[in-house]
Protein backbone atom coordinates (compact mmCIF):
# COMPACT_ATOMS: atom_id res chain seq x y z
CA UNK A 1 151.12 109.82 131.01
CA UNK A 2 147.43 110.75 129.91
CA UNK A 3 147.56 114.34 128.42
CA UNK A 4 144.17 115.53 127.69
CA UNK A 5 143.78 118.87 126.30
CA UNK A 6 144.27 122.06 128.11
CA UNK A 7 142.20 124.32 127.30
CA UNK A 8 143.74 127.84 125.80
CA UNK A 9 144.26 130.06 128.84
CA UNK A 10 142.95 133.55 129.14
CA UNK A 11 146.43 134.84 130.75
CA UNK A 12 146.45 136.91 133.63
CA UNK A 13 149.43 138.68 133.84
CA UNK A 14 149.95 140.19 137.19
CA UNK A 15 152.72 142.52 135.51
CA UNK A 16 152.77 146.12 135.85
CA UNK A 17 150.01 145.95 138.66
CA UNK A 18 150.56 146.21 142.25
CA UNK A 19 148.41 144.06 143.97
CA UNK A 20 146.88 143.39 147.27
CA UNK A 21 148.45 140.63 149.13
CA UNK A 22 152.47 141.54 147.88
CA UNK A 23 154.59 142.68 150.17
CA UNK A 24 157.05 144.77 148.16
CA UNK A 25 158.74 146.46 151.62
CA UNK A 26 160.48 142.62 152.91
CA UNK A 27 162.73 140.54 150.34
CA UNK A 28 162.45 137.15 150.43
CA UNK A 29 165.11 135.86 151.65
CA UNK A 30 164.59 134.37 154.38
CA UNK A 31 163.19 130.96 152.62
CA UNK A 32 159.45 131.55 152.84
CA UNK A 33 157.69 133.89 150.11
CA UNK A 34 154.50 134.70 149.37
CA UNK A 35 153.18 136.02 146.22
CA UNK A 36 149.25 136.99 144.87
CA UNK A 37 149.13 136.60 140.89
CA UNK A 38 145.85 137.41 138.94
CA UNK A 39 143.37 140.34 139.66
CA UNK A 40 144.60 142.10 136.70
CA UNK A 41 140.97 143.48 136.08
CA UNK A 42 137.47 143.63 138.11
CA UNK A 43 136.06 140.13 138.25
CA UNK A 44 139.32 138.14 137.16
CA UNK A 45 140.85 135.44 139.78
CA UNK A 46 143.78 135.40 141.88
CA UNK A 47 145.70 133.04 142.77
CA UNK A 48 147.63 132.93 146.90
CA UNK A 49 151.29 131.57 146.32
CA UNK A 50 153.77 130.42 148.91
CA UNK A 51 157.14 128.81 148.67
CA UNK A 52 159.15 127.36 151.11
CA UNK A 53 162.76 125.90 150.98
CA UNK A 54 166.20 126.40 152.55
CA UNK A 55 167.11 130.10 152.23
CA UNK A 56 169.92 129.18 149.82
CA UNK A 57 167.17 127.96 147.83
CA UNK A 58 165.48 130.92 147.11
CA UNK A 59 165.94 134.00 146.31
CA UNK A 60 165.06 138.02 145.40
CA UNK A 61 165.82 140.09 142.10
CA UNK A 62 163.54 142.84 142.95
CA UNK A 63 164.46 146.11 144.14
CA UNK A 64 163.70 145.94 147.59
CA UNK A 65 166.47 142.72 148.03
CA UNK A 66 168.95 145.29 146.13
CA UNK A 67 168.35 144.62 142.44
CA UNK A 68 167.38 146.42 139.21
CA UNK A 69 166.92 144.31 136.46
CA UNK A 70 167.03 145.42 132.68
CA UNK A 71 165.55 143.81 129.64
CA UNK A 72 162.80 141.55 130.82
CA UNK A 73 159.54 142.07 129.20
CA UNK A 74 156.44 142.32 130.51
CA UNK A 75 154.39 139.39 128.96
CA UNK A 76 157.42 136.55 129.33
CA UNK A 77 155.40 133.24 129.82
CA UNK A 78 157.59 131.06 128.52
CA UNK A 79 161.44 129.97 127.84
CA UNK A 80 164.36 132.01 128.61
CA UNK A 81 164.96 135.45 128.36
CA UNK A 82 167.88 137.20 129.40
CA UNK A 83 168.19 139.94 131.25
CA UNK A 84 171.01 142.07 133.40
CA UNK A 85 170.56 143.03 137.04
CA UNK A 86 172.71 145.84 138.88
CA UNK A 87 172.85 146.10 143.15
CA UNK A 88 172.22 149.31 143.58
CA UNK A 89 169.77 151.32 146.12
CA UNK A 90 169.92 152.30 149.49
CA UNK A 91 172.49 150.61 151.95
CA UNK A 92 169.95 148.20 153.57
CA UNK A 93 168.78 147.09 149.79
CA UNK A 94 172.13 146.77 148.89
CA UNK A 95 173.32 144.49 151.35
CA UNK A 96 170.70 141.95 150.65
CA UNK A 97 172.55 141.30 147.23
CA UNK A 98 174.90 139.25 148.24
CA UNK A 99 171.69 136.38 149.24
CA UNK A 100 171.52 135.44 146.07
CA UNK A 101 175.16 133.80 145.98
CA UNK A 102 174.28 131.80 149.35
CA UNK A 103 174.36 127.85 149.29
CA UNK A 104 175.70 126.79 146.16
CA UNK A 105 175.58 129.84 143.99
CA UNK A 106 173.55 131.76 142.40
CA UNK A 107 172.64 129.10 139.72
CA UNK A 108 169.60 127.10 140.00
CA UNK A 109 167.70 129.67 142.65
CA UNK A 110 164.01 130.33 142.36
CA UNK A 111 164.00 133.95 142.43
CA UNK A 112 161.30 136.13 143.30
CA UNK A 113 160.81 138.58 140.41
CA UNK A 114 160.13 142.29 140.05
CA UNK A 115 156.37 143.29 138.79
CA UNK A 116 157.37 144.17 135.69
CA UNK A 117 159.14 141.10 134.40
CA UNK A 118 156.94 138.11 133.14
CA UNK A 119 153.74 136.78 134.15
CA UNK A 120 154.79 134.99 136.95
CA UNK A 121 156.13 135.65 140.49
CA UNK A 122 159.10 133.50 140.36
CA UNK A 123 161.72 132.13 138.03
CA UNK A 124 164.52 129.59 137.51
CA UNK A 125 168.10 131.27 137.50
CA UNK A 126 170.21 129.29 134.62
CA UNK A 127 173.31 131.24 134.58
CA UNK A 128 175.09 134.35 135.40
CA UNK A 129 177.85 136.25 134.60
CA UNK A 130 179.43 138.79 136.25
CA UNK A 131 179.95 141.99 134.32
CA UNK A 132 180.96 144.67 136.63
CA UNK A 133 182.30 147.40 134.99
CA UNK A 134 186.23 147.85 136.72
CA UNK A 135 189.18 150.46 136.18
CA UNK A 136 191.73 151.56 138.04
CA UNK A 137 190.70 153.64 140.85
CA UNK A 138 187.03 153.22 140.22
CA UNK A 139 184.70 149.80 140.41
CA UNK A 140 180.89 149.95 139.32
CA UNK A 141 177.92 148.81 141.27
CA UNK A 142 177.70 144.37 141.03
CA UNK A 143 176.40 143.72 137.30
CA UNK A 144 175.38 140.81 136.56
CA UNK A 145 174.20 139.03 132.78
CA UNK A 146 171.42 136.51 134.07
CA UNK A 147 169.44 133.57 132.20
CA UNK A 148 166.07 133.12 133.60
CA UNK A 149 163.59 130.68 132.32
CA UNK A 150 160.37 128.94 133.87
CA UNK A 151 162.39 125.58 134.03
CA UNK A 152 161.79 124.10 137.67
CA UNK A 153 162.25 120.91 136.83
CA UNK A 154 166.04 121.23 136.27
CA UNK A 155 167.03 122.49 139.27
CA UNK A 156 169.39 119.85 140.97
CA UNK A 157 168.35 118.10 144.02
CA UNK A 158 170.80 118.88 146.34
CA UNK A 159 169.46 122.32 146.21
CA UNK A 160 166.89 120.74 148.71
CA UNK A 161 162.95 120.13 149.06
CA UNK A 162 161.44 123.28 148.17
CA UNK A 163 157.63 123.21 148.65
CA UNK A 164 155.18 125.33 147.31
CA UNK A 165 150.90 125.36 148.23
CA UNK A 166 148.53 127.68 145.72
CA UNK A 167 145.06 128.42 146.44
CA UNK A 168 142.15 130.65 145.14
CA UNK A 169 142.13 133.86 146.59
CA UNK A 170 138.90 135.69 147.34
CA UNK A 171 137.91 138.47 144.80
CA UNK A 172 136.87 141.06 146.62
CA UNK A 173 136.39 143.10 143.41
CA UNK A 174 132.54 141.69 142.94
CA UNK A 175 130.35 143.29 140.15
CA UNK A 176 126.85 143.47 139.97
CA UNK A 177 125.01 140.61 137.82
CA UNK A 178 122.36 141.03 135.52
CA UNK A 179 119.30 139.25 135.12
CA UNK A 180 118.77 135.72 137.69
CA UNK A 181 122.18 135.60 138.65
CA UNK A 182 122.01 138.59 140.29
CA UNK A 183 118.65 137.38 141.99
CA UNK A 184 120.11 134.97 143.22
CA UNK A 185 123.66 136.74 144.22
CA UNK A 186 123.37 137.30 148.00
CA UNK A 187 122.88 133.34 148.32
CA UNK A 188 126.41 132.43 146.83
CA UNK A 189 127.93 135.09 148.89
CA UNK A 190 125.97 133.47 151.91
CA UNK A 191 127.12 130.12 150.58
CA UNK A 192 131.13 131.21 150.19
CA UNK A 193 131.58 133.86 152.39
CA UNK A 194 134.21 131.80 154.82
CA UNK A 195 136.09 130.28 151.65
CA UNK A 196 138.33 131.56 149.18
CA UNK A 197 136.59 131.49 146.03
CA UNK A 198 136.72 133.67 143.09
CA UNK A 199 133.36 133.86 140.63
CA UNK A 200 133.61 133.21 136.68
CA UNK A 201 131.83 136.28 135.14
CA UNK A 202 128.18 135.93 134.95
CA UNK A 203 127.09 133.04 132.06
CA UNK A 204 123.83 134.57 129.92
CA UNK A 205 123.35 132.70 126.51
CA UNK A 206 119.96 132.84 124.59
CA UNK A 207 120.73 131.61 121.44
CA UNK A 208 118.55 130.19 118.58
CA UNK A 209 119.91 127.92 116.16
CA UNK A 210 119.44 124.99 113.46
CA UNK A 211 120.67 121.35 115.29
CA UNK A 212 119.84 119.58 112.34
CA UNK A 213 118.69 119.12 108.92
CA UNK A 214 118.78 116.60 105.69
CA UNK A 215 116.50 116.16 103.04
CA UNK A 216 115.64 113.02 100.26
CA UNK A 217 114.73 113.46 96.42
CA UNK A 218 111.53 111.87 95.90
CA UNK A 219 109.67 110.79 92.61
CA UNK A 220 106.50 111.96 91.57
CA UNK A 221 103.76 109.49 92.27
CA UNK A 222 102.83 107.01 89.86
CA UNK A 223 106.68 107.91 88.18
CA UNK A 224 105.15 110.67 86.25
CA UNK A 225 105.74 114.64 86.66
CA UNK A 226 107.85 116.44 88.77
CA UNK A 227 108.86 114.98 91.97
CA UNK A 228 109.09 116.50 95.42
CA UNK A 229 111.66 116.72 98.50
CA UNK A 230 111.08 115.61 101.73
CA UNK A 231 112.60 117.07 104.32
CA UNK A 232 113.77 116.71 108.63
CA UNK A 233 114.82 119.70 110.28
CA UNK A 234 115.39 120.70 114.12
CA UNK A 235 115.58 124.07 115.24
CA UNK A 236 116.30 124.78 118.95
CA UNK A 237 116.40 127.46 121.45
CA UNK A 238 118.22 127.84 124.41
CA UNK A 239 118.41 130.25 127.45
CA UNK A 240 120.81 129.94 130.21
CA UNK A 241 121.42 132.53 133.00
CA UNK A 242 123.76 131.10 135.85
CA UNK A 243 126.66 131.93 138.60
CA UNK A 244 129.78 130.00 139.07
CA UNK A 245 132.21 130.05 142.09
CA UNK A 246 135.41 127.81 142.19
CA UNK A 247 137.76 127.49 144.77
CA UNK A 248 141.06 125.56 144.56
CA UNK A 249 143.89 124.11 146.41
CA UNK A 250 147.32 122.40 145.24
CA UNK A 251 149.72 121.46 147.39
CA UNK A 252 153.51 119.63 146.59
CA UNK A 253 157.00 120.17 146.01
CA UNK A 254 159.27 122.46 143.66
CA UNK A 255 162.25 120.45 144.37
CA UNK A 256 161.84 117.08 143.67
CA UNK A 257 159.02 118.03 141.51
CA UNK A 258 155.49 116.72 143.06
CA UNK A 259 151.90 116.58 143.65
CA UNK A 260 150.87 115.63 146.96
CA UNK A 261 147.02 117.78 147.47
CA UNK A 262 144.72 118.21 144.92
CA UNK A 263 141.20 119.93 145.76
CA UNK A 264 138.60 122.05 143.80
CA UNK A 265 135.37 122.74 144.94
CA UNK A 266 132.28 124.83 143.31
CA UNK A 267 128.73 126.38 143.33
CA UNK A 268 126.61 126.96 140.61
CA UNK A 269 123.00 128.00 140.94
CA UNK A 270 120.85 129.46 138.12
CA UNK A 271 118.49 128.06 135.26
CA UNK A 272 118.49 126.41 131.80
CA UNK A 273 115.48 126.39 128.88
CA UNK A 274 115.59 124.47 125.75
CA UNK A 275 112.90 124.19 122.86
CA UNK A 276 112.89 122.25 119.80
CA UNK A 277 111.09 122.20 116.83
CA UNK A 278 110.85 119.23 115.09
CA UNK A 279 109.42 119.77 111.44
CA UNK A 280 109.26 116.89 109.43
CA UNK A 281 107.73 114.85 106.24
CA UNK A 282 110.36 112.42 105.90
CA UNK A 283 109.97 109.10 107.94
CA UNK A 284 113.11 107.51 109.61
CA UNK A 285 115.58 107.72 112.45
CA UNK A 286 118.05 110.00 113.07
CA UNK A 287 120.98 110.89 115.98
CA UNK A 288 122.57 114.39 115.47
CA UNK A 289 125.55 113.54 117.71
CA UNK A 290 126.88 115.82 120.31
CA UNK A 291 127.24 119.34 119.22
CA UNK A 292 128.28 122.60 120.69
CA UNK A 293 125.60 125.47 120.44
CA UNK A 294 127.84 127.96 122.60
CA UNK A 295 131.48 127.89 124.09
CA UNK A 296 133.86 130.97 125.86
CA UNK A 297 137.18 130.37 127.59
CA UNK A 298 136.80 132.62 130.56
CA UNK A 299 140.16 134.26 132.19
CA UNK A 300 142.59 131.95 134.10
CA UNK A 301 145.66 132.09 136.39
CA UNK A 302 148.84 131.53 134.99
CA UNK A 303 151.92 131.16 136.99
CA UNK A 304 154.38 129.75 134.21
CA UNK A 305 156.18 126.44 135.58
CA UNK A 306 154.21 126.24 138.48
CA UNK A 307 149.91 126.32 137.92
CA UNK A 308 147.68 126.90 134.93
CA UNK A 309 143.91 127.27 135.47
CA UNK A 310 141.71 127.92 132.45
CA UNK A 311 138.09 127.43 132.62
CA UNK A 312 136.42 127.06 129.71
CA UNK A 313 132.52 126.99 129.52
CA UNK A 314 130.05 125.50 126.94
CA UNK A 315 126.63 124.16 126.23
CA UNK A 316 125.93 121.36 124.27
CA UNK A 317 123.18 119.36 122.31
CA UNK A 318 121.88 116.35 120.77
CA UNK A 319 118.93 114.84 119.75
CA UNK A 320 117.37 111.19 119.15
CA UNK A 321 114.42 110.24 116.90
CA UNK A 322 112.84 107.21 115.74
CA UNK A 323 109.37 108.67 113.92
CA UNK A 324 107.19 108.00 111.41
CA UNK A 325 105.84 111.51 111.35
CA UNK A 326 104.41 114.43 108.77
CA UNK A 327 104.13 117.54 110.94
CA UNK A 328 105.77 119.84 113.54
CA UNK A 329 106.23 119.08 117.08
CA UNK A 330 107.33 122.07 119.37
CA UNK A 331 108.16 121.08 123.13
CA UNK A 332 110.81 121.76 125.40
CA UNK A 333 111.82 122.35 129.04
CA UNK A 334 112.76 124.47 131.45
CA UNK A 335 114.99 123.97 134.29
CA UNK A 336 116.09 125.27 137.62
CA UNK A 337 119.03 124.96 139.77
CA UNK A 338 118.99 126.69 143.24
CA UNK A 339 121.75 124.78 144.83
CA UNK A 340 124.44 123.04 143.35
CA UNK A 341 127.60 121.94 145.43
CA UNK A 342 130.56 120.10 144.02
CA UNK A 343 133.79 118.95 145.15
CA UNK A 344 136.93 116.97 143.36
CA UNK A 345 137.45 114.46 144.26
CA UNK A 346 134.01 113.55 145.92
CA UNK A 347 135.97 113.11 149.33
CA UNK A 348 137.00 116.12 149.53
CA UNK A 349 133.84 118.13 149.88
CA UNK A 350 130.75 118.48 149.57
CA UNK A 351 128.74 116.92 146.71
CA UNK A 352 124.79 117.91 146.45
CA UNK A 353 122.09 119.24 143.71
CA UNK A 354 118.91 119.82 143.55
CA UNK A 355 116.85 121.19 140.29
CA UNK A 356 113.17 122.09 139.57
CA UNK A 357 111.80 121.60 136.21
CA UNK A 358 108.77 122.47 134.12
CA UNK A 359 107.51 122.19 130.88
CA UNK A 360 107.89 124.36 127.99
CA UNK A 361 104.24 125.00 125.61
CA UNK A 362 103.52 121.83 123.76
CA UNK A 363 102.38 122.01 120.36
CA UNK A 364 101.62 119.86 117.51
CA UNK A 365 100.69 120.44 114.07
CA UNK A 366 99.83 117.55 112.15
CA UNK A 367 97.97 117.09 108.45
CA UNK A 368 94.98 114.92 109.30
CA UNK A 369 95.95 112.16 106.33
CA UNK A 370 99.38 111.62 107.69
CA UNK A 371 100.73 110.28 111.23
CA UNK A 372 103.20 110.59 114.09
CA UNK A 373 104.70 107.97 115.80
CA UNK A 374 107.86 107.20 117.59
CA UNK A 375 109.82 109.01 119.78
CA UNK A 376 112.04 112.17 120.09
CA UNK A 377 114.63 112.50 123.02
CA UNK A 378 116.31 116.20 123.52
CA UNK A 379 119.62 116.78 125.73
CA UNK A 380 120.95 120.57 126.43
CA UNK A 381 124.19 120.03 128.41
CA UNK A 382 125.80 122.80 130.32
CA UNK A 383 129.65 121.88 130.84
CA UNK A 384 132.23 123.67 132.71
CA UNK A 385 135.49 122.62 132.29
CA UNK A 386 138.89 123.41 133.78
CA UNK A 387 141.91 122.60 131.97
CA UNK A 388 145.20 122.10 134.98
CA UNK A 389 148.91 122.27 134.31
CA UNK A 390 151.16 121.57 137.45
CA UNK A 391 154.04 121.77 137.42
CA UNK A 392 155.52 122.08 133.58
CA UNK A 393 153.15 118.65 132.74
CA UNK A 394 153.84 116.74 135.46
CA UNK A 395 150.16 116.78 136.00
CA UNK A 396 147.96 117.36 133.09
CA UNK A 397 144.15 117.07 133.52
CA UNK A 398 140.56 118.62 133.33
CA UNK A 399 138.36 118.72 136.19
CA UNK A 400 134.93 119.30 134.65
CA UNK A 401 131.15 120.02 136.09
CA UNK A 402 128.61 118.10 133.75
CA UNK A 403 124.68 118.73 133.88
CA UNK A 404 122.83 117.29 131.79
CA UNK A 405 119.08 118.07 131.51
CA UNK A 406 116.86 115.95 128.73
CA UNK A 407 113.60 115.62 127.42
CA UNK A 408 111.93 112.47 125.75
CA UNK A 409 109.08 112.91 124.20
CA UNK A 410 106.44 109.94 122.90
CA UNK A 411 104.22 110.30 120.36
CA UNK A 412 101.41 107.38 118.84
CA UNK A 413 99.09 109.31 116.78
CA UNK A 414 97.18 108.87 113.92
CA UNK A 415 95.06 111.02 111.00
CA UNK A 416 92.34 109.84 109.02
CA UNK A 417 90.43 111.98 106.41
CA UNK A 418 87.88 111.38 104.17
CA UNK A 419 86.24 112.24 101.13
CA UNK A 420 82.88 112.98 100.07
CA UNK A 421 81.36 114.14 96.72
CA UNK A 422 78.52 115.44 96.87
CA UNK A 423 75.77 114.90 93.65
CA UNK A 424 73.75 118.02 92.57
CA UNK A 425 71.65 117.38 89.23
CA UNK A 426 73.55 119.97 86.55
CA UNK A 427 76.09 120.95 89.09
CA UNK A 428 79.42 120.12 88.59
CA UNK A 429 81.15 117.83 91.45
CA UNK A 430 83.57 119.35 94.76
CA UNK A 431 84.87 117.25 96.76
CA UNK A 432 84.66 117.66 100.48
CA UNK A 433 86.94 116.30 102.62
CA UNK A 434 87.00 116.05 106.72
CA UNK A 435 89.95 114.56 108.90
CA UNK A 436 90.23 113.66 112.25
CA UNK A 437 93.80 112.88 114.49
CA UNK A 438 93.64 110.34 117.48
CA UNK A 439 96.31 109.37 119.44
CA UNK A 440 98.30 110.00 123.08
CA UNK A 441 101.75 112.11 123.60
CA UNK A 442 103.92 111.95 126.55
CA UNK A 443 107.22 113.84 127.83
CA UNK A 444 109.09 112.82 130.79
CA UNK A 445 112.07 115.34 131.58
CA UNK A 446 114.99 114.40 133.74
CA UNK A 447 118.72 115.61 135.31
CA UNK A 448 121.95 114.19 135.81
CA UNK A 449 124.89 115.85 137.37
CA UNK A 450 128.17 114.82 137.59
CA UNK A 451 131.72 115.65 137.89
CA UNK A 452 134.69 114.27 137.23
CA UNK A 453 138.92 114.88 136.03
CA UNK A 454 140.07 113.05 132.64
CA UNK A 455 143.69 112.89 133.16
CA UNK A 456 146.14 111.64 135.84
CA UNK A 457 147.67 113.15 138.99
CA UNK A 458 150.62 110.99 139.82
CA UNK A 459 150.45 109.97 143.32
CA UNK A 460 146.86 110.82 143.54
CA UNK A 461 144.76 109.13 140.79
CA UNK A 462 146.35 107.15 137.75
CA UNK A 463 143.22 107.59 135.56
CA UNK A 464 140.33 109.47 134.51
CA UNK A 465 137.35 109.28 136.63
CA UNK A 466 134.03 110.66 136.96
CA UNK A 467 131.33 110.19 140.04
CA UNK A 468 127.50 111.35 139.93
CA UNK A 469 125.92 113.89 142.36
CA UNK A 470 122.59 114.08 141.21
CA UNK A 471 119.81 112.12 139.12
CA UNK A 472 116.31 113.18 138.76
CA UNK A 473 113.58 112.23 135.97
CA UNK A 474 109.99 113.85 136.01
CA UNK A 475 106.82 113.02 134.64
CA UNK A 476 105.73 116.26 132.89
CA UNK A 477 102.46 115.01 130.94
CA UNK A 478 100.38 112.40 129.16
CA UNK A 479 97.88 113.25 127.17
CA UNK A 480 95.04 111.53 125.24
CA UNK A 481 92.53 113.85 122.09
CA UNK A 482 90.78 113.35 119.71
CA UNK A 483 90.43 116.12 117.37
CA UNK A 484 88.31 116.71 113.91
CA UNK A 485 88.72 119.27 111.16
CA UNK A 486 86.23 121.01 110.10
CA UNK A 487 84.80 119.94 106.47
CA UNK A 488 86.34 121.78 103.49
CA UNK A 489 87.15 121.47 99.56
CA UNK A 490 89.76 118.36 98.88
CA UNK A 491 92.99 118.57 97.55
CA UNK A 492 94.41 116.18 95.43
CA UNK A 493 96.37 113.56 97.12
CA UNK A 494 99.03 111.21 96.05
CA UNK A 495 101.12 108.62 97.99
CA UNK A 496 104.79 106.86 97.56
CA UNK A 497 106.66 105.03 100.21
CA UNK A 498 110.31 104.42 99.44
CA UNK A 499 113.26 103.64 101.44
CA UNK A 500 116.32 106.07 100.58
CA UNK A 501 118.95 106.74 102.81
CA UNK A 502 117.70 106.24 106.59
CA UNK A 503 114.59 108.10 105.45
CA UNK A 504 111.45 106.94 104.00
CA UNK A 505 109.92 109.64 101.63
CA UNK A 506 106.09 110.49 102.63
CA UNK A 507 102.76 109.44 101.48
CA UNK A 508 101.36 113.08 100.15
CA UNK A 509 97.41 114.08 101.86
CA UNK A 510 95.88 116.61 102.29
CA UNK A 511 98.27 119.06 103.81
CA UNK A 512 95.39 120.95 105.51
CA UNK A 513 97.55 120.93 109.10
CA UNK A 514 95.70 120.35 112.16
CA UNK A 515 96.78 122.52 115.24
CA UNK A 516 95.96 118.49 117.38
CA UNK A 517 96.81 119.94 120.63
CA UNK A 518 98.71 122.78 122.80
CA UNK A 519 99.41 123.44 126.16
């Protein structure tokens, strides 16, 4: 089985917290239950629960079926923990104890636990033992030492099918939303009002950092003096301001464990900037890889043996160059989404984008004795991701949103300076020098959105998969100058041209940069 990672969970304990949806007045007994986990705090998801089996199947530990437990702490999430649970209560509570012995025992029924025991709304029950306190004349209320664990899997199969269906329940908790997102809130409640969907906390990331840098020793010219370094580095900024709702539904069996539905669908509308500045006077090629600028793992649901949710969020980047260049190139680009729709698997929804772009300022600063040629290509790449456990492992995967927004910018320009010394009788000689830069730059911007799972669901999918929902590229300019310094006193210039590393090291001019071109 493919077991991709799952990402850490934010756990949302619905311990200690009385919430909407629970019916804490009827005990299940009666083979159906319904539970609500999550909504710990304002803005955190909740999950709708419902079981279904023969009523010897399941059963009830909390008060209202006629039991107290003891010992069970409030954050159990995982393997056993043992516990003891007295019938005691009012007549009617007290007569429902004797459920939990129906069918085949007590042993191997999914019990409905009390709020304040685990994180979960249900457990195995391994064992018991009876320890009712007896004398004489005198017998104690029904004691019982219990085992519970999380262990679903074990339970024997002549217990019978025991089915279970979990969906997103509607957080009706909303906060307000700073900044675009909560511009743009009323159209995502328009857009979910009639589903179940919970929203992730409002994404806002403007964040500046360094994407890459390397440098080369090189020798003085002629192989005399002190030599220089040459240097490539990449600075970037990015903004992001955006709204995410998710809805969910899982559908399949306890008893023999299995998956039989699978859905999760999603909205996302907002907007995404990224600028880089390229400084360079090194020649060569580089590929910084894919790296993470920003990543949060936002609270989950977490109903131990049954379903795991945890989204995780992050933005990404990379960038491309092939350049022959001595200066500093700022550009960048600025994206909108208004509408983004998305549904896994694609048949089970609705799939649809859309996204407006622009261009961030262009600049270039070149020194009119060098060049700059090749090409730069940018990526920024928003990812949400959303790391599934059903089931104990028996289905492992992450769903994840992908858009990826890019910039490729060409450049095919070229200095030229010149010297002049002028002759004065009895003066002594400055040099003058002028430069001019010619050439054309070009950025084209572009989208892709898709989805996918990496992992399997038996029954449903056997492999990873991804599909695309959207794919967009813009022209954003093309531009041809022609652009001359004005005259001033030289500098002395030297030149070397090397190969070290995947660099070249730079022919020195007259480092008087040239602001070529902005807009």
């Amino acid at each position: 089985m493919i077991r991709p990672f799952l990402v850490t969970l934010a756990l949302v304990s619905s311990a200690a917290f009385a919430l909407p949806g629970n019916n804490w007045s009827t005990a299940c007994t009666s083979g159906s239950c319904k539970y609500i986990s999550g909504g710990r705090s304002r803005g955190s998801p909740r999950a709708a629960l419902s079981i279904k089996g023969p009523t010897g199947a399941l059963g009830d530990i909390t008060s209202v079926a006629g039991w107290q437990i003891e010992g069970c702490p409030q954050d159990w999430s995982k393997g056993e923990v043992h516990v003891t649970i007295k019938c005691t209560g009012s007549r009617a509570q007290m007569a429902q104890c004797k459920h939990l012995f129906d069918g085949d025992g007590a042993e191997d029924t999914i019990v409905r636990l009390p709020e304040n025991c685990g994180t979960g709304g249900f457990a195995r029950l391994v064992s018991s033992e009876d320890v009712t306190q007896k004398t004489r004349f005198v017998t104690g209320p029904q004691t019982l030492k219990v085992v519970l664990d999380y262990n679903f899997a074990a339970i024997k199969r002549d217990r019978g099918v025991v089915s279970f269906s979990i969906s997103s329940a509607a957080d009706d908790t909303k906060v307000a939303t700073p900044g675009l997102a909560n511009m743009r809130r009323s159209e995502l409640d328009r857009r979910w009002s009639e589903s179940d969907t919970f929203d992730l906390p409002p994404i806002a990331v403007n964040k500046n950092f360094n994407l890459y840098r390397n440098s080369i020793s090189c020798p003085a010219p002629g192989g005399a003096g002190v030599g220089f370094s040459a240097d490539v580095s990449v600075d970037a900024g990015v903004n992001l301001n955006a709204l995410v709702s998710l809805g969910y539904s899982v559908e399949g069996t306890i008893i023999p464990p299995a998956v039989t539905k699978f859905q999760i669908v999603g909205g996302v509308n907002g907007s995404a900037s990224a600028d880089f500045t390229v400084s360079a006077n090194a020649q060569g090629s580089f590929d910084t890889g894919l790296l993470p600028i920003y990543t949060v793992t936002l609270a989950g649901i977490d109903i131990p043996g049954i379903f795991q949710l945890g989204p995780k969020f992050g933005i990404y980047g990379q960038l491309n160059a092939n350049v022959g260049i001595q200066a500093v190139v700022k550009t960048g680009v600025s994206y909108t989404f208004p509408d983004i729709d998305f549904a896994i698997p694609a048949n089970s929804g609705t799939n649809k984008a859309n996204a407006i772009t622009k261009s961030n300022p262009f600049v270039l600063t070149i020194d009119p004795a060098a060049s700059a040629t090749g090409s730069i290509d940018a990526a920024i790449k928003p990812k949400l991701e959303l790391g599934l456990n059903i089931l104990s492992g028996l289905a492992e995967a992450s769903a994840y949103l992908d858009l990826t927004a890019s910039a490729d910018l060409d450049l095919a320009i070229q200095g030229k300076a010149s010297v002049v010394v002028p002759v004065q009788p009895g003066v002594q000689p400055t040099p003058v020098t002028s430069g001019s830069v010619s050439g054309t730059a070009g950025l084209d911007a572009g989208v892709v959105v898709t989805a996918g799972v990496n992992g399997a669901i038996s029954g449903l999918w056997e492999d990873s998969y991804n599909f695309e929902i959207y794919r967009h590229k813009w022209d954003i300019f093309d531009k041809s100058f022609n652009v001359s310094t004005p005259a001033r006193p030289a500098k002395r210039t030297v030149g070397v041209d090397i190969a070290k590393r995947q660099f070249v090291c730079p022919s020195l001019g007259l480092k008087d940069l040239l602001e070529v071109i902005k807009f």
